[in-house]
Protein backbone atom coordinates (compact mmCIF):
# COMPACT_ATOMS: atom_id res chain seq x y z
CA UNK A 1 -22.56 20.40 -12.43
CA UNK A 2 -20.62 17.31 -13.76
CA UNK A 3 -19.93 19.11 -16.72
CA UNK A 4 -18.42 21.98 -15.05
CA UNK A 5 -16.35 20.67 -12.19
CA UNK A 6 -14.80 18.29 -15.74
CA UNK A 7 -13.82 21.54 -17.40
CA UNK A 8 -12.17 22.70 -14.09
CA UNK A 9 -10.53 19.92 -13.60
CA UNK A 10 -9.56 19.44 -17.06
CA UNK A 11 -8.80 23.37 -17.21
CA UNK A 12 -5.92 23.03 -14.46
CA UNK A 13 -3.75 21.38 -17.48
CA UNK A 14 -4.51 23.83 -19.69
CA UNK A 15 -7.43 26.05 -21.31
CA UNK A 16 -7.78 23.29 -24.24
CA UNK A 17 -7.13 20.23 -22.24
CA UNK A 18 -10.27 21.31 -20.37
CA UNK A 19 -12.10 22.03 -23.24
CA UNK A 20 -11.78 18.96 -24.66
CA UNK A 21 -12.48 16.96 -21.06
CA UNK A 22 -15.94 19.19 -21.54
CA UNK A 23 -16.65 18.09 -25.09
CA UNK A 24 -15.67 14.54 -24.34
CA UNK A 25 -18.05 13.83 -21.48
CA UNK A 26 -20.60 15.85 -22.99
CA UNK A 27 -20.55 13.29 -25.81
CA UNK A 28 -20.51 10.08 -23.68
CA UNK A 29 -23.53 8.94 -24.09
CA UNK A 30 -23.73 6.63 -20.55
CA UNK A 31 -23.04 9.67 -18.79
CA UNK A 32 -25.50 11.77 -20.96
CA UNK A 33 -28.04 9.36 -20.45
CA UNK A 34 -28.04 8.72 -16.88
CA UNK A 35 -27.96 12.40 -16.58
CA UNK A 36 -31.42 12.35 -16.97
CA UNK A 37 -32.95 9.40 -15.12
CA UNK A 38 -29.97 8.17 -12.25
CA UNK A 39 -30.47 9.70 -8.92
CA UNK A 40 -27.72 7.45 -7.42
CA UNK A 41 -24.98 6.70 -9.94
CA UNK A 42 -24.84 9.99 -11.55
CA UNK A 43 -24.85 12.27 -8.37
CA UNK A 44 -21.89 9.93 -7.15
CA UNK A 45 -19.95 10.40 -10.72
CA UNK A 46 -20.36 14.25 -10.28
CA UNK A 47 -19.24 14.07 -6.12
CA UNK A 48 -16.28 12.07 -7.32
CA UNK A 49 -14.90 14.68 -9.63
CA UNK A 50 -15.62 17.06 -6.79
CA UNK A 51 -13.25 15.19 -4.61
CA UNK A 52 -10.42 15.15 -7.50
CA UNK A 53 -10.69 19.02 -7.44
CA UNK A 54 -10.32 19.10 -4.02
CA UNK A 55 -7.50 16.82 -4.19
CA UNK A 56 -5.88 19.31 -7.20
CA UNK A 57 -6.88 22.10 -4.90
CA UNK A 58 -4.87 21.02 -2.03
CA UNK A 59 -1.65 19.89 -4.04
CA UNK A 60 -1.45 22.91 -5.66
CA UNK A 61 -0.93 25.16 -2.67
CA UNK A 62 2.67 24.69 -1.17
CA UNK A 63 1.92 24.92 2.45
CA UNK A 64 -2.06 24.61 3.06
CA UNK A 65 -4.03 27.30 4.56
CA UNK A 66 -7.05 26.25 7.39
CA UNK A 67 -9.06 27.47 4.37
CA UNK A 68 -7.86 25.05 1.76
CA UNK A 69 -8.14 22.34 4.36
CA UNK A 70 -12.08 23.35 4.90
CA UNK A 71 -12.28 23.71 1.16
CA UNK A 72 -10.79 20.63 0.69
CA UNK A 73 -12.56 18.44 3.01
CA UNK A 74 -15.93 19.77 1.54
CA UNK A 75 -15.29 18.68 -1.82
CA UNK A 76 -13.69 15.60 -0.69
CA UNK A 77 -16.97 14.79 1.75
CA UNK A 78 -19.25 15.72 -1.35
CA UNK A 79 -18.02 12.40 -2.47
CA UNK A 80 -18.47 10.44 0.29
CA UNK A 81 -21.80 11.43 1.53
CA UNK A 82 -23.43 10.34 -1.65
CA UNK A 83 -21.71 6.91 -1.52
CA UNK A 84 -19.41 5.41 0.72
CA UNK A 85 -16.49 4.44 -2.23
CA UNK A 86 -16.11 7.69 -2.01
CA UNK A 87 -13.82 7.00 0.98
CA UNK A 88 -11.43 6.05 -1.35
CA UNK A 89 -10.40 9.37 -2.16
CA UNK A 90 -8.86 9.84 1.35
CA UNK A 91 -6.07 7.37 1.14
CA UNK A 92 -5.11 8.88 -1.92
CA UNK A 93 -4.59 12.57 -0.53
CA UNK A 94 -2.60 11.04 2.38
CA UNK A 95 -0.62 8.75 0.08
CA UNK A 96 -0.09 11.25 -2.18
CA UNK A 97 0.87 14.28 0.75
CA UNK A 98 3.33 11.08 1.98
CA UNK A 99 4.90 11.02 -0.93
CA UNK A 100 5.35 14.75 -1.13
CA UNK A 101 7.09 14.72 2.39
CA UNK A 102 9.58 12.36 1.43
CA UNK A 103 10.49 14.48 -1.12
CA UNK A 104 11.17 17.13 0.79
CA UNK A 105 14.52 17.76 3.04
CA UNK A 106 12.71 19.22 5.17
CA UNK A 107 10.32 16.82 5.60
CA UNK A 108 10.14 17.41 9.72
CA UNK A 109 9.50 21.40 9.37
CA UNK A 110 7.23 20.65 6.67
CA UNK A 111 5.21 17.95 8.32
CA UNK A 112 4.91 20.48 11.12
CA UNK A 113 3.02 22.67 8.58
CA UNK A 114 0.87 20.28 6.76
CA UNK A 115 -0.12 17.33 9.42
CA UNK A 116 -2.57 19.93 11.13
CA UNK A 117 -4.71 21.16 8.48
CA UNK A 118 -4.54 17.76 6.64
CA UNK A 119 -6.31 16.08 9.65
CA UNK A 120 -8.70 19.16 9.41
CA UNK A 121 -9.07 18.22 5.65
CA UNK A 122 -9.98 15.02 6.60
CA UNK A 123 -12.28 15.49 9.70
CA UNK A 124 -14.42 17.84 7.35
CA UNK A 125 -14.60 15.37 4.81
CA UNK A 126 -16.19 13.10 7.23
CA UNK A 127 -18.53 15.48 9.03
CA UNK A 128 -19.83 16.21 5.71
CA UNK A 129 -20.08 12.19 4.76
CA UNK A 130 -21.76 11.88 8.33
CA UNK A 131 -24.56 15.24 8.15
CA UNK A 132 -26.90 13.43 5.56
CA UNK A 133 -26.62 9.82 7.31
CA UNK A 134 -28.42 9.04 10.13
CA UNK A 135 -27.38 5.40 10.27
CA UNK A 136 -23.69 6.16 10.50
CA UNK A 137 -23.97 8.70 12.81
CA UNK A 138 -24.95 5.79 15.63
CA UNK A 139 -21.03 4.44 15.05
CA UNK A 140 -19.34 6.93 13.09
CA UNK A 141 -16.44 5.52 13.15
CA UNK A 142 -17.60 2.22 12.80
CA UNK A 143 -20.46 2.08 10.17
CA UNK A 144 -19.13 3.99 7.21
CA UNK A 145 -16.69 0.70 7.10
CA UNK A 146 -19.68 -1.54 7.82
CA UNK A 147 -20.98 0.07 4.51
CA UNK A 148 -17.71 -0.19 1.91
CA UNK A 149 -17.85 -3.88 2.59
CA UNK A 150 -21.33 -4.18 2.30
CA UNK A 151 -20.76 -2.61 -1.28
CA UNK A 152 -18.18 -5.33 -1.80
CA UNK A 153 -20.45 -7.91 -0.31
CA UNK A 154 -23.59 -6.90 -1.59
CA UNK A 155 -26.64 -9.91 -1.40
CA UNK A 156 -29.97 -7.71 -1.69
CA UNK A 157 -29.91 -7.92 -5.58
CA UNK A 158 -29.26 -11.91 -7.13
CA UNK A 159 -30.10 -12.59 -10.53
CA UNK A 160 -28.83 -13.63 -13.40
CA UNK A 161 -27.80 -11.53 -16.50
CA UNK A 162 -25.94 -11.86 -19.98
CA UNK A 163 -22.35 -11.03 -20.25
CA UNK A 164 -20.37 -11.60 -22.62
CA UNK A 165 -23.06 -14.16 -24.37
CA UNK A 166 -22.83 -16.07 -21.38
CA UNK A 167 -25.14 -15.83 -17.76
CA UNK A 168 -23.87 -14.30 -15.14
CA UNK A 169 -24.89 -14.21 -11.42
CA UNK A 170 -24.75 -10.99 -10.15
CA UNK A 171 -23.65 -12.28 -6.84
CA UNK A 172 -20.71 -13.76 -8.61
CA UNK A 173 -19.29 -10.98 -11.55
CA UNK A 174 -16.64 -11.92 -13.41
CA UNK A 175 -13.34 -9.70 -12.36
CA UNK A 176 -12.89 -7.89 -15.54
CA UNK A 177 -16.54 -7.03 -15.53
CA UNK A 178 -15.80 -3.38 -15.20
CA UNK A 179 -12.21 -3.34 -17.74
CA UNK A 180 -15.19 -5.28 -20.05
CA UNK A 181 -18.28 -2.26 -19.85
CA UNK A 182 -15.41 0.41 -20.33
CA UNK A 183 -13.88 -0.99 -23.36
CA UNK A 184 -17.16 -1.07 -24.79
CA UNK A 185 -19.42 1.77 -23.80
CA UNK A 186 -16.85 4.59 -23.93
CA UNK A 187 -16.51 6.33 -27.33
CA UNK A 188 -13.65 5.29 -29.12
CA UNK A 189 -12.34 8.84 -28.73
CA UNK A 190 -12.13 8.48 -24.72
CA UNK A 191 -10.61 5.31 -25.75
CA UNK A 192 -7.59 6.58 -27.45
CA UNK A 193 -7.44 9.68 -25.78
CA UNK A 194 -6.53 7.23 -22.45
CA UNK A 195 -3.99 5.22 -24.94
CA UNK A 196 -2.10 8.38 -25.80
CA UNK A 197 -1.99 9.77 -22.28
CA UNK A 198 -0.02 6.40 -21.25
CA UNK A 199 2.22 6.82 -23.63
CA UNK A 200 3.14 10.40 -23.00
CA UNK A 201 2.61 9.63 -19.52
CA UNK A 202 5.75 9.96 -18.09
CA UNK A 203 5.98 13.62 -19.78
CA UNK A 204 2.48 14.38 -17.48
CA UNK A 205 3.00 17.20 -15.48
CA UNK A 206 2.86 15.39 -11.45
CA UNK A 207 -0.82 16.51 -11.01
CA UNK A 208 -2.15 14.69 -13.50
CA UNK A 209 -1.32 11.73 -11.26
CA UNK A 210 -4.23 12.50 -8.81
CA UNK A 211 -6.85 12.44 -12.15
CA UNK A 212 -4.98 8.99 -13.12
CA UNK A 213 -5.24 7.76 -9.27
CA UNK A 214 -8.89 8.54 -8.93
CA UNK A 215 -9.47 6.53 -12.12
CA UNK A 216 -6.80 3.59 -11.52
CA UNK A 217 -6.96 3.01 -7.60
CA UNK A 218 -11.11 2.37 -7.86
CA UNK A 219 -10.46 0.53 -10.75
CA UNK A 220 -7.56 -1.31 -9.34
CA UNK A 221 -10.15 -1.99 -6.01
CA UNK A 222 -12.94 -3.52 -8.12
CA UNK A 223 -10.86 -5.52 -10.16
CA UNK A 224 -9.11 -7.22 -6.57
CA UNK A 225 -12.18 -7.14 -4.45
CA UNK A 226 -14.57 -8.44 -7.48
CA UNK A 227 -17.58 -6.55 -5.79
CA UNK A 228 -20.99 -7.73 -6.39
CA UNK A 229 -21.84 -5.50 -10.31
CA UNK A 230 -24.95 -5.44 -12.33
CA UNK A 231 -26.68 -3.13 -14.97
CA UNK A 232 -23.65 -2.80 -17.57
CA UNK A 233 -21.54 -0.02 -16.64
CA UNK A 234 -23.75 2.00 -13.87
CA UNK A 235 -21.90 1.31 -10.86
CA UNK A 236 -18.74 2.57 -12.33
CA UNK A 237 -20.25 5.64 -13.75
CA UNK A 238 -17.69 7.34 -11.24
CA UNK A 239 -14.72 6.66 -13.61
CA UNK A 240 -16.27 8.37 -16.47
CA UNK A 241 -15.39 11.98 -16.06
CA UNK A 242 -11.93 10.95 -15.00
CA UNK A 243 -11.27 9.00 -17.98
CA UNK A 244 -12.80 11.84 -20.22
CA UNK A 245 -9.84 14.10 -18.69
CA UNK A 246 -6.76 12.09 -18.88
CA UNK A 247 -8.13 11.19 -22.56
CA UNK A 248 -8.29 15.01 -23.39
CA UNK A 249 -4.75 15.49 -21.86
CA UNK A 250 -3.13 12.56 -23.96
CA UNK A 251 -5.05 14.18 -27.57
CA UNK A 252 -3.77 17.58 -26.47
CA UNK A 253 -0.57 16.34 -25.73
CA UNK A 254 -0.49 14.81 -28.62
CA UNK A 255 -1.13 17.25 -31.02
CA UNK A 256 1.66 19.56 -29.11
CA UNK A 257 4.34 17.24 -29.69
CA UNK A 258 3.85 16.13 -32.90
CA UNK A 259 2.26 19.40 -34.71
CA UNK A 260 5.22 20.37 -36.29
CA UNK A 261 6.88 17.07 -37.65
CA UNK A 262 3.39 15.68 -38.99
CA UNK A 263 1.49 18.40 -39.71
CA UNK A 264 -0.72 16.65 -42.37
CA UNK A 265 -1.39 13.60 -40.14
CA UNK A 266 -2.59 15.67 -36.60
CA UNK A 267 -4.42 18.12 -38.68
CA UNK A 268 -6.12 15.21 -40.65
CA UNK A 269 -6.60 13.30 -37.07
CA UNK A 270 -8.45 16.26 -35.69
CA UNK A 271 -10.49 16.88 -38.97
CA UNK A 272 -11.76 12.90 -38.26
CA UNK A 273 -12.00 13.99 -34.31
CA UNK A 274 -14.39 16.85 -35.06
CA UNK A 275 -16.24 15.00 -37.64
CA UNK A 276 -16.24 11.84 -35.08
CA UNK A 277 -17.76 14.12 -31.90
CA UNK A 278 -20.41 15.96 -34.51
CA UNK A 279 -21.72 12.17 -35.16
CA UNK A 280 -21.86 11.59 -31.53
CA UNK A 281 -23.86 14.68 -30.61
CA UNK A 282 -26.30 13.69 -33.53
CA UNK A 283 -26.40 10.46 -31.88
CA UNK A 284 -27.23 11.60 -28.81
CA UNK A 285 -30.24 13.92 -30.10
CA UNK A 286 -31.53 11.21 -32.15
CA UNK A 287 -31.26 8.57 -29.13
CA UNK A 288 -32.98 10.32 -26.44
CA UNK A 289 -33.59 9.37 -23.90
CA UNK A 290 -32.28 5.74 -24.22
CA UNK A 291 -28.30 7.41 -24.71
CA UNK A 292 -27.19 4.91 -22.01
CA UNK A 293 -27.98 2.28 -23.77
CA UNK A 294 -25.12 2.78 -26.44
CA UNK A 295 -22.36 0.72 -27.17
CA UNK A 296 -19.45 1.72 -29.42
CA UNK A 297 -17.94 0.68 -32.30
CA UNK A 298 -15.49 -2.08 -31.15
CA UNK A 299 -18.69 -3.84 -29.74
CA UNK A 300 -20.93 -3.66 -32.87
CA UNK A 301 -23.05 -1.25 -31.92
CA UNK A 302 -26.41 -1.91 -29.89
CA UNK A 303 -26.60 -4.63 -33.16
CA UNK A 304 -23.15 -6.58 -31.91
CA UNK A 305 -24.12 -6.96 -28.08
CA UNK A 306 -27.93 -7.86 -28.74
CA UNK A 307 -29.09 -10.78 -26.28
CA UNK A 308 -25.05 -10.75 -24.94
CA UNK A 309 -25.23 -7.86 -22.80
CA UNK A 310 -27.51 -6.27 -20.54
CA UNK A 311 -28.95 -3.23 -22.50
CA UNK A 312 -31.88 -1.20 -21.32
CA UNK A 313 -31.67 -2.13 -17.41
CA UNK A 314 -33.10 1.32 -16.12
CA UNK A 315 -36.22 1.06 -18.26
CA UNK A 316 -34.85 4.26 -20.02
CA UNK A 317 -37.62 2.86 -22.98
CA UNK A 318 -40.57 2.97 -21.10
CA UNK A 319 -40.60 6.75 -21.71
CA UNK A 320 -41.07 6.54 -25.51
CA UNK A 321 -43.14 3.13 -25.12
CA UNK A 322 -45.54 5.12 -23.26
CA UNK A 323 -45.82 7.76 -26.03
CA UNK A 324 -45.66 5.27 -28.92
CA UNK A 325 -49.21 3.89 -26.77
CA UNK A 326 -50.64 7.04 -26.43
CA UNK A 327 -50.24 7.83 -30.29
CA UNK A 328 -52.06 4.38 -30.77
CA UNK A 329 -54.98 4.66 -28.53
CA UNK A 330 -55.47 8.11 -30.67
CA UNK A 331 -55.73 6.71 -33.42
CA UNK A 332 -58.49 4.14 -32.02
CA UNK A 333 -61.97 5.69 -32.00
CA UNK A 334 -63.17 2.87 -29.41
CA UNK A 335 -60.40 4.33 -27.18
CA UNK A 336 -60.09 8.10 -27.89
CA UNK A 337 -63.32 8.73 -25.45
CA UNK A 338 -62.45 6.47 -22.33
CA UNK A 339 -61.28 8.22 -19.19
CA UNK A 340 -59.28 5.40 -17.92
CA UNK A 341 -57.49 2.90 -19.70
CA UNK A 342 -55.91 -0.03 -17.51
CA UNK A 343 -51.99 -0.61 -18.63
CA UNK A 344 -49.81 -3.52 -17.53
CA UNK A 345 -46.55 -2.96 -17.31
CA UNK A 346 -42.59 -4.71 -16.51
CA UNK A 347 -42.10 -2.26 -13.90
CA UNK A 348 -42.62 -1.38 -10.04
CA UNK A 349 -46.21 0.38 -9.50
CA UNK A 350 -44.65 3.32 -8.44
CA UNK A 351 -42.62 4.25 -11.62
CA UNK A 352 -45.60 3.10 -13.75
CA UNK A 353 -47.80 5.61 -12.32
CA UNK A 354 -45.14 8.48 -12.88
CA UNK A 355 -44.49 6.84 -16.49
CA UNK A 356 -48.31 6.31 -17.64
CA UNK A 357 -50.11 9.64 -17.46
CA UNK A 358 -54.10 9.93 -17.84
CA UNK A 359 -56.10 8.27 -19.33
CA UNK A 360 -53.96 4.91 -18.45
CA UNK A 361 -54.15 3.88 -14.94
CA UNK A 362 -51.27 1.43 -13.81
CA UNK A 363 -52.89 -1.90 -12.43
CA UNK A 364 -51.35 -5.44 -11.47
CA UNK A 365 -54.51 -7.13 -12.79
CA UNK A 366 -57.38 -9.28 -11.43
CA UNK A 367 -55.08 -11.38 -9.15
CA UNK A 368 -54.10 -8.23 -6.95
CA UNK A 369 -57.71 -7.12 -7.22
CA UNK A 370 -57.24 -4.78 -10.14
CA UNK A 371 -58.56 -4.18 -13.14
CA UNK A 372 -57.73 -6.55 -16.02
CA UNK A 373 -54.90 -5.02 -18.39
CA UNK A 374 -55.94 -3.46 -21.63
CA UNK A 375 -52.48 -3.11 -22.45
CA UNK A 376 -49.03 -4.55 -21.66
CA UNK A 377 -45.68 -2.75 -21.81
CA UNK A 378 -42.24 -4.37 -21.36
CA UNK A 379 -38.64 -3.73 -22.04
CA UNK A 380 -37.03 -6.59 -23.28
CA UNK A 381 -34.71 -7.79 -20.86
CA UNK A 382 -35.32 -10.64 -18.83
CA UNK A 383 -37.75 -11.63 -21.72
CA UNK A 384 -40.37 -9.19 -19.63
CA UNK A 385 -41.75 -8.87 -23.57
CA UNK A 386 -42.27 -12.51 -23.80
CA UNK A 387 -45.25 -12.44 -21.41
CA UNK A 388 -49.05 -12.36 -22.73
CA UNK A 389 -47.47 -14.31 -26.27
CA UNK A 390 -50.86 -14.13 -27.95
CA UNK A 391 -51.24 -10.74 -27.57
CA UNK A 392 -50.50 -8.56 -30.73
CA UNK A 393 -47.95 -6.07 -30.68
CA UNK A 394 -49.22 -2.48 -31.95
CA UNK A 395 -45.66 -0.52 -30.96
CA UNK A 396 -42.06 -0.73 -30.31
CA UNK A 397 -38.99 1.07 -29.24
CA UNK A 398 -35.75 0.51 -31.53
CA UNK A 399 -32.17 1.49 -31.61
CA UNK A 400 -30.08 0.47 -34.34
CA UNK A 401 -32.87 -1.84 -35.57
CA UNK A 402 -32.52 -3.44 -32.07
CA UNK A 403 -36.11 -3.75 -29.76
CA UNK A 404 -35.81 -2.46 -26.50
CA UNK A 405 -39.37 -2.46 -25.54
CA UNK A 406 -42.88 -3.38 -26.95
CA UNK A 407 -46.67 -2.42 -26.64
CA UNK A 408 -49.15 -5.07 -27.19
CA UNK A 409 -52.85 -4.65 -27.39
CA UNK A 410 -54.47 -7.75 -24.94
CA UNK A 411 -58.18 -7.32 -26.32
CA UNK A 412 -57.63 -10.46 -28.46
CA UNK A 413 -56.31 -12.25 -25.77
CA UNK A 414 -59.27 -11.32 -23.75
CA UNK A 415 -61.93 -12.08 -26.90
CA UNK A 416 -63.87 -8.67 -26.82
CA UNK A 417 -63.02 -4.82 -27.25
CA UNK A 418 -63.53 -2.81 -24.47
């Protein structure tokens, strides 16, 4: 769905600017990644580009129907009922219809036309925020607020992690935390893509503006409000698709305008582009399902950020850890035949026991009144791999040479086989 409602966005610029919005997010992989595992981040990302269609949708018509203001205010609400930053669309449409009145010379006769279903817009954009809330519909009016500047002022999650080769409290992010993770976990591609669209930017057809204001003005708010941030680039997973389009617009514009006076040059820049994406779609195979986990080129690679950056925070290794250990146990006669295997593991109970099939049974060991640990499995961040030292490590999970998780075998440690 993310996918798609990119291409149509992408596809009101033009048949190939929204192709190549399509091929660029489909080759992201932090997007591609949390695709398969994010049940908060990536549902937001997706309602967000919902909103920007709306947003299209509504400037597009010259004098808005009731039905574009319905249509409107559902896409704009599918944004803010998964999150409440999605709020942040709504100043932008009436900014933006402002700005289109003062334009206008008759801006009385046509505020007479568009003031009524614009508040419509915006009352079903909040009905739809409200339907799947219970806790805002106490103070509707109220609590959605209550909720924005809880994201801002968020305490329920204090820890420290590396940035930058440094520690950072998570309670205290740095403000270009979010300028930081873009730079170096979208593709160089997206990158340039966003460099050429600000320089033919003022060439943009006005539209466009909406795409650049639902990337810039979140942006813009995070870099001001310095909310509390964690887990590399996940919370601004939202900006993605955005960037993905205005990127696509500045290489197609880009190839228009200077086709015919450097012929050789574009059509040797888009022999590198296609060459460039087929790499990243290997990658992507090749990486599943730890594609989040990427960093680009200008970072190194997975090999230039290792022990500087938070990598694997959503356990996206546990799923091949838990194969790598049930290849090993396989291969062990003494454990081939035993219905239940206890397994340790860096993680809360309840993902470990969708992670770890039969014959391992999840346990927290003899101090919760479990079994003892046969195994132990652990990403490595927060050194969750440095626990049970003496124990010998019989698998782990790599990218680019880099360890993202580890199996170790405790029977040493516990001076018997089972």
């Amino acid at each position: 769905l993310g996918l798609l409602l990119t291409w149509r966005v992408g596809r009101r610029f033009g048949p190939v600017v929204g192709l190549v919005s399509l091929v660029l997010l489909s080759t992201t992989p932090v997007f591609v990644g949390h695709a398969f595992a994010n049940p908060k981040d990536l549902p937001f990302a997706v309602g967000m580009m919902a909103g920007v269609l709306g947003l299209l949708r509504w400037f597009e018509a010259e004098t808005p129907t009731w039905r574009t203001a319905v249509g409107t205010g559902l896409l704009l609400g599918a944004a803010c009922c998964v999150r409440a930053a999605g709020l942040m669309l709504l100043p932008i449409l009436v900014v933006g219809q402002v700005l289109v009145l003062r334009r206008s010379k008759d801006w009385r006769g046509v505020a007479d036309r568009v003031v009524p279903p614009l508040v419509v817009a915006l009352g079903v954009a909040w009905a739809v925020m409200l339907l799947p809330w219970p806790w805002a519909l106490h103070n509707p009016l109220v609590r959605p607020g209550l909720a924005v500047a809880n994201l801002v002022d968020f305490q329920a999650h204090d820890r420290t992690m590396p940035f930058a080769g440094e520690p950072m409290r998570t309670l205290e992010p740095r403000r270009d935390y979010a300028l930081h993770y873009l730079a170096l976990k979208l593709p160089v591609s997206v990158l340039l893509g966003l460099v050429l669209a600000a320089v033919h930017g003022r060439r943009a057809q006005p539209m466009l503006a909406l795409v650049a204001a639902a990337l810039l003005v979140p942006l813009a708010a995070v870099v001001v409000l310095n909310p509390v941030l964690y887990d590399g680039l996940r919370h601004v997973l939202f900006l993605v698709p955005a960037a993905c389009v205005l990127a696509a617009w500045g290489w197609t514009e880009t190839v228009r305008r200077w086709w015919r006076g450097w012929v050789l040059f574009v059509g040797a820049a888009v022999l590198v582009a296609v060459g460039a994406t087929g790499r990243q779609v290997i990658r992507i195979v090749a990486d599943h399902p730890t594609q989040a986990v990427w960093f680009n080129e200008l970072a190194g690679g997975l090999r230039g950020v290792e022990d500087r950056y938070s990598l694997d925070y959503y356990g996206f290794s546990y799923g091949p850890a838990s194969e790598a250990l049930r290849a090993y146990v396989a291969s062990d006669p003494s454990l081939a035949t035993l219905e239940a295997i206890p397994v340790g593991a860096a993680m809360p109970m309840w993902a470990a026991r969708w992670t770890f099939e039969a014959p391992f049974v999840p346990t927290r060991g003899p101090s919760m009144n479990e079994p003892a640990p046969v195994f132990y499995v652990a990403y490595t961040r927060g050194d969750a791999d440095a626990v049970h030292p003496g124990a010998k490590v019989v698998a782990t999970v790599e990218r680019d040479g880099v360890v993202l998780a580890v199996v170790k075998d405790l029977r040493r440690r516990r001076g018997g086989r089972p």
